[in-house]
N, C-alpha and C. Protein backbone atom coordinates (compact mmCIF):
# COMPACT_ATOMS: atom_id res chain seq x y z
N UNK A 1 0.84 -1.18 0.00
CA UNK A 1 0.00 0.00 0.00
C UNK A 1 0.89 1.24 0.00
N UNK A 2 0.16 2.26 -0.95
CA UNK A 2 1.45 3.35 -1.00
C UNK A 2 1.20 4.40 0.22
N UNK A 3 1.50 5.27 0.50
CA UNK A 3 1.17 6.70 1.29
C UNK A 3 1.82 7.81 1.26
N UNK A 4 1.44 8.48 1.71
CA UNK A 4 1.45 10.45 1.00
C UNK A 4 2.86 10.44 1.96
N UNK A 5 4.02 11.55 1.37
CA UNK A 5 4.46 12.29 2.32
C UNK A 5 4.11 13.04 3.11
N UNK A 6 5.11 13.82 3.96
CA UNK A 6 4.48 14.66 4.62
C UNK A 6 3.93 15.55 4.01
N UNK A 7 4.74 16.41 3.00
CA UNK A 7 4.91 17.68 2.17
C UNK A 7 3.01 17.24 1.87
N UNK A 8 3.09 15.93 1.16
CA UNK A 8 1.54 15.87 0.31
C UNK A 8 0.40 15.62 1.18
N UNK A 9 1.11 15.01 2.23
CA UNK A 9 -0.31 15.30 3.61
C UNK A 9 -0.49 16.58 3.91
N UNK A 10 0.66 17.83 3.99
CA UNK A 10 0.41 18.86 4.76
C UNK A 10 -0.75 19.60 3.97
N UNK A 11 -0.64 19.33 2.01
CA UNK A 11 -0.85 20.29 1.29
C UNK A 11 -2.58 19.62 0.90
N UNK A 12 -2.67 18.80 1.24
CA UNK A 12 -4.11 17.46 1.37
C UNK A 12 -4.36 18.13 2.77
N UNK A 13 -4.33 18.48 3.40
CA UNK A 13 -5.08 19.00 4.70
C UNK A 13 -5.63 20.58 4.45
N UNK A 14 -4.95 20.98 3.99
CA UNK A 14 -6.09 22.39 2.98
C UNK A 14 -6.52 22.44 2.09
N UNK A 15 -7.29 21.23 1.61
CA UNK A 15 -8.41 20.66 0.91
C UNK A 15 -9.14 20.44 1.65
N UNK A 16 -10.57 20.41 1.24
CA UNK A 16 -11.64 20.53 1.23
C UNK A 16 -12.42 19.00 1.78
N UNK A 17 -13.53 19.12 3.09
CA UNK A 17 -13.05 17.13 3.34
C UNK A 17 -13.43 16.30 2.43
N UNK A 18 -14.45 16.65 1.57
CA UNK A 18 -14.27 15.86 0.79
C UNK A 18 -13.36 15.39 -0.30
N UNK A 19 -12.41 16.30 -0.79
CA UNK A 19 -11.30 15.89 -1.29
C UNK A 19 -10.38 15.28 -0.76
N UNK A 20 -10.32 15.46 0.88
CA UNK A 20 -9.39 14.24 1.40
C UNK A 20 -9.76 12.98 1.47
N UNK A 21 -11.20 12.96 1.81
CA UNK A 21 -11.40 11.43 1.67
C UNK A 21 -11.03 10.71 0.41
N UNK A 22 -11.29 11.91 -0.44
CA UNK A 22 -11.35 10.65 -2.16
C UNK A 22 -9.71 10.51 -2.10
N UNK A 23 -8.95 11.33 -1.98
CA UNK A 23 -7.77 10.62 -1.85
C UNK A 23 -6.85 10.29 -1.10
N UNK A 24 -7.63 10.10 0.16
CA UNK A 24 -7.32 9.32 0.95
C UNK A 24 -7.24 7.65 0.70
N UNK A 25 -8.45 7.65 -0.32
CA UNK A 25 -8.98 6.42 -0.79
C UNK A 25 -7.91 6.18 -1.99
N UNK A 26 -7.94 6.89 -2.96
CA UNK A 26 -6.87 6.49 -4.02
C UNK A 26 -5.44 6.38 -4.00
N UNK A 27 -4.97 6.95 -2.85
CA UNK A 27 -3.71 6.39 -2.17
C UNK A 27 -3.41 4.88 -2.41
N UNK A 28 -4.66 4.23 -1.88
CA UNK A 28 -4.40 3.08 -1.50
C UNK A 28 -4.29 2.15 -2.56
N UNK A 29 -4.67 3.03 -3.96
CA UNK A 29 -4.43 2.15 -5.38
C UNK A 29 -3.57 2.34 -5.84
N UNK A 30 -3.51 3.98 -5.86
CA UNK A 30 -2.24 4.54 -6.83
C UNK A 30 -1.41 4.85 -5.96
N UNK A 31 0.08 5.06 -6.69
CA UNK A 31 1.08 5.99 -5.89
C UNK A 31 0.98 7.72 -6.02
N UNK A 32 0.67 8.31 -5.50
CA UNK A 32 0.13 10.03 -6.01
C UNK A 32 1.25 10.57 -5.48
N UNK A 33 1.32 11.87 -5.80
CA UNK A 33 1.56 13.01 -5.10
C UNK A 33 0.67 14.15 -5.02
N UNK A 34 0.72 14.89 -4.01
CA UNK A 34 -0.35 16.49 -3.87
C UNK A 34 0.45 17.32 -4.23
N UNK A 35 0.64 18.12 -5.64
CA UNK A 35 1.42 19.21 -6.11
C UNK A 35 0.68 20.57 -5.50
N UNK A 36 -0.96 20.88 -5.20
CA UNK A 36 -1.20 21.87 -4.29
C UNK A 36 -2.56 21.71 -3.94
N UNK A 37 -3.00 22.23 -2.96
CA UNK A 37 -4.33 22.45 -2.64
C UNK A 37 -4.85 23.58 -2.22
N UNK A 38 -4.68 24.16 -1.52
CA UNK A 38 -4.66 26.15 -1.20
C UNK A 38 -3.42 26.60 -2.23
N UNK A 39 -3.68 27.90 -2.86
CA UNK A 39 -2.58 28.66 -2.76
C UNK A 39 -3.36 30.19 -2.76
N UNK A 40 -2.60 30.66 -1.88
CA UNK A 40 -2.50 32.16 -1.53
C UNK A 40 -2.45 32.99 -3.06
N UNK A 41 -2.66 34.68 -2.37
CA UNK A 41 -2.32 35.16 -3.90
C UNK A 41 -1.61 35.26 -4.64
N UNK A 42 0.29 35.11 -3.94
CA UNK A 42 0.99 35.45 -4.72
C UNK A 42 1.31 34.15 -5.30
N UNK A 43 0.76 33.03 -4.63
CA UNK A 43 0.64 32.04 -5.41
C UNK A 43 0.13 31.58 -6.65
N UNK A 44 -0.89 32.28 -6.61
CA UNK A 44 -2.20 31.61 -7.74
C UNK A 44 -1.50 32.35 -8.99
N UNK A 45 -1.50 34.06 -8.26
CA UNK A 45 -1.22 34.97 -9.52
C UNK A 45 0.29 34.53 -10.16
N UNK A 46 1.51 34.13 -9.89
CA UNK A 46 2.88 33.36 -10.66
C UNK A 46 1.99 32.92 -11.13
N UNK A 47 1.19 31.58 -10.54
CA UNK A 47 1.00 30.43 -11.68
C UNK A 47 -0.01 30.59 -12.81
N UNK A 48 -0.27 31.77 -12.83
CA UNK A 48 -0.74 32.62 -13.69
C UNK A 48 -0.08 33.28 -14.46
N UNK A 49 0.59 33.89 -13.89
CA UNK A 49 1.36 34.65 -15.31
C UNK A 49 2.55 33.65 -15.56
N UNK A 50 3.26 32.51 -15.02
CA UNK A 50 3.38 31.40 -16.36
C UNK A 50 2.40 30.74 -16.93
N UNK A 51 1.91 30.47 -16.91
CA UNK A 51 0.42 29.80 -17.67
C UNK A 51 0.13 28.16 -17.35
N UNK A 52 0.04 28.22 -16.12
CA UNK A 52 -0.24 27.03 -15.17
C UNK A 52 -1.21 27.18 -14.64
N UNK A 53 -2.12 28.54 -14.79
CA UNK A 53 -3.27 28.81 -14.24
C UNK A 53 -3.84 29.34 -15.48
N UNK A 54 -5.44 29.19 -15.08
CA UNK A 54 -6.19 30.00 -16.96
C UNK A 54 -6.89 31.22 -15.98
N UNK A 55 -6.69 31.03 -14.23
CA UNK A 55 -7.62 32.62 -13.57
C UNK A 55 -6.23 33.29 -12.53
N UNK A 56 -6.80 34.15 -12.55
CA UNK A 56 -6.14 34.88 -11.17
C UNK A 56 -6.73 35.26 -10.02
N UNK A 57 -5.91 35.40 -9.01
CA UNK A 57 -6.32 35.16 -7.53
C UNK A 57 -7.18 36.53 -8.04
N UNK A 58 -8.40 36.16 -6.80
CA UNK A 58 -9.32 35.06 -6.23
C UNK A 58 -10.71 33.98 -6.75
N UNK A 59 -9.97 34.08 -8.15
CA UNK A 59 -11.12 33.39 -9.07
C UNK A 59 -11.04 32.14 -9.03
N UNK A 60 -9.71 31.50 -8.80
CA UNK A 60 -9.60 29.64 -8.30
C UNK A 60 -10.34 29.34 -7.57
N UNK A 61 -10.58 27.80 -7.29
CA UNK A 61 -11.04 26.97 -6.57
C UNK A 61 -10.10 26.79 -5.56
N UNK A 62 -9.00 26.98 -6.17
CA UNK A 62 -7.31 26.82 -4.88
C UNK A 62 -7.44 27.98 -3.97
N UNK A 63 -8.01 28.84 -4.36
CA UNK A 63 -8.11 30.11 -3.34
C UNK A 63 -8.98 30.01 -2.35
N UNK A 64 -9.49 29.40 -2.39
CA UNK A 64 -11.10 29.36 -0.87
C UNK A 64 -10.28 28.83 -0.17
N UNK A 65 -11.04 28.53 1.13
CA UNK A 65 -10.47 27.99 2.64
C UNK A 65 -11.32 27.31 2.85
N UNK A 66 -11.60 26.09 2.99
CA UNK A 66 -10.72 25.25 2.38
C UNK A 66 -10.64 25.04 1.10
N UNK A 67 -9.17 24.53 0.65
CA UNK A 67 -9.77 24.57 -1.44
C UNK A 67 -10.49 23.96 -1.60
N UNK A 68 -10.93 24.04 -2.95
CA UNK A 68 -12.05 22.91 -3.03
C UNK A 68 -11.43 22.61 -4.83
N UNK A 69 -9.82 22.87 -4.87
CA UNK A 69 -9.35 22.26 -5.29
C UNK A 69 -8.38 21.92 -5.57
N UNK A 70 -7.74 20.54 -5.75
CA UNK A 70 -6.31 19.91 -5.56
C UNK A 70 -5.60 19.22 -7.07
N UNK A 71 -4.47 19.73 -7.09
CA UNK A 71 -3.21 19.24 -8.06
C UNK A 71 -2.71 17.99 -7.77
N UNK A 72 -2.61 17.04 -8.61
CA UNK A 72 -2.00 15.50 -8.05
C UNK A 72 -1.98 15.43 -9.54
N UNK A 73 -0.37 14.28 -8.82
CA UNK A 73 -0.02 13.55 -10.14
C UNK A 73 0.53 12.25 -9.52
N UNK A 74 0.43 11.38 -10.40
CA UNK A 74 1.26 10.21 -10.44
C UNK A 74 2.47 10.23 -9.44
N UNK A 75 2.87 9.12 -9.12
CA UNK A 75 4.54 9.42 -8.38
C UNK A 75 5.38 8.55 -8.73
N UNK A 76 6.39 8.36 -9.32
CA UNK A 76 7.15 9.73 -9.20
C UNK A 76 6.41 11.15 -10.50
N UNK A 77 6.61 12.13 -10.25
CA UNK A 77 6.08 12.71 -11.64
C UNK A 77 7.28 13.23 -12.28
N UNK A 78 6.81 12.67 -13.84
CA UNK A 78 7.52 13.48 -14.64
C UNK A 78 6.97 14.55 -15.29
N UNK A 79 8.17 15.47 -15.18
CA UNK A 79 8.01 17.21 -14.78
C UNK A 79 7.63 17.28 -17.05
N UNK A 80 8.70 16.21 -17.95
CA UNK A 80 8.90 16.78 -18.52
C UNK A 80 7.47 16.14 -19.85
N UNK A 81 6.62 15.12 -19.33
CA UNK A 81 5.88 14.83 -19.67
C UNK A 81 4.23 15.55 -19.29
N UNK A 82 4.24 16.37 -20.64
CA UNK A 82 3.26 17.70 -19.85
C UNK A 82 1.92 17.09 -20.35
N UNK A 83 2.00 16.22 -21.55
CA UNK A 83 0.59 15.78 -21.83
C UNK A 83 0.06 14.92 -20.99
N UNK A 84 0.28 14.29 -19.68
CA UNK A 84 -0.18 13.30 -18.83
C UNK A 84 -0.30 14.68 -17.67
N UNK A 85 0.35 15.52 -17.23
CA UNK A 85 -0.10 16.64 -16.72
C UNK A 85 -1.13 17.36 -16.84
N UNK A 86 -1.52 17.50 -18.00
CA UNK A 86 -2.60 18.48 -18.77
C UNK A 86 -2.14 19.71 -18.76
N UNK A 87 -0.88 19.96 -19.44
CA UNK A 87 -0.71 21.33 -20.09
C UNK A 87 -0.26 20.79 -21.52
């Protein structure tokens, strides 16, 4: 059975509960990682003006408290395989 790091537990705990449960649950199939779940403004807005975001803070779902939405990928991820990413 696989399980989250810390880093991906800390960033899975400012999600939303129902997003922890569901992957709480898919842990246990897949190997994941949590790339984010909150981000702040000066967060959202970078990943915005590289184009990793299509809104800017406070128009995300990553912006509420709790998010009500989370980044995951595969683990290990590859950074350089962007079509399994979705960019």
């Amino acid at each position: 059975m696989y399980k989250y790091s810390k880093s991906s537990l800390n960033k899975l705990k400012t999600c939303h509960d129902d997003l922890q449960e569901i992957f709480k649950d898919a842990i246990r199939i897949y190997d994941i990682t949590v790339i984010s779940g909150h981000r702040g403004k000066k967060g959202q807005n970078e990943l915005y003006k590289e184009g990793f975001s299509r809104v800017k803070f406070p128009d995300s779902k990553h912006n509420r408290v709790p998010s009500r939405a989370i980044d995951a990928a595969p683990y290990p991820v590859n950074w350089k395989d962007r079509v399994s990413l979705g960019n």
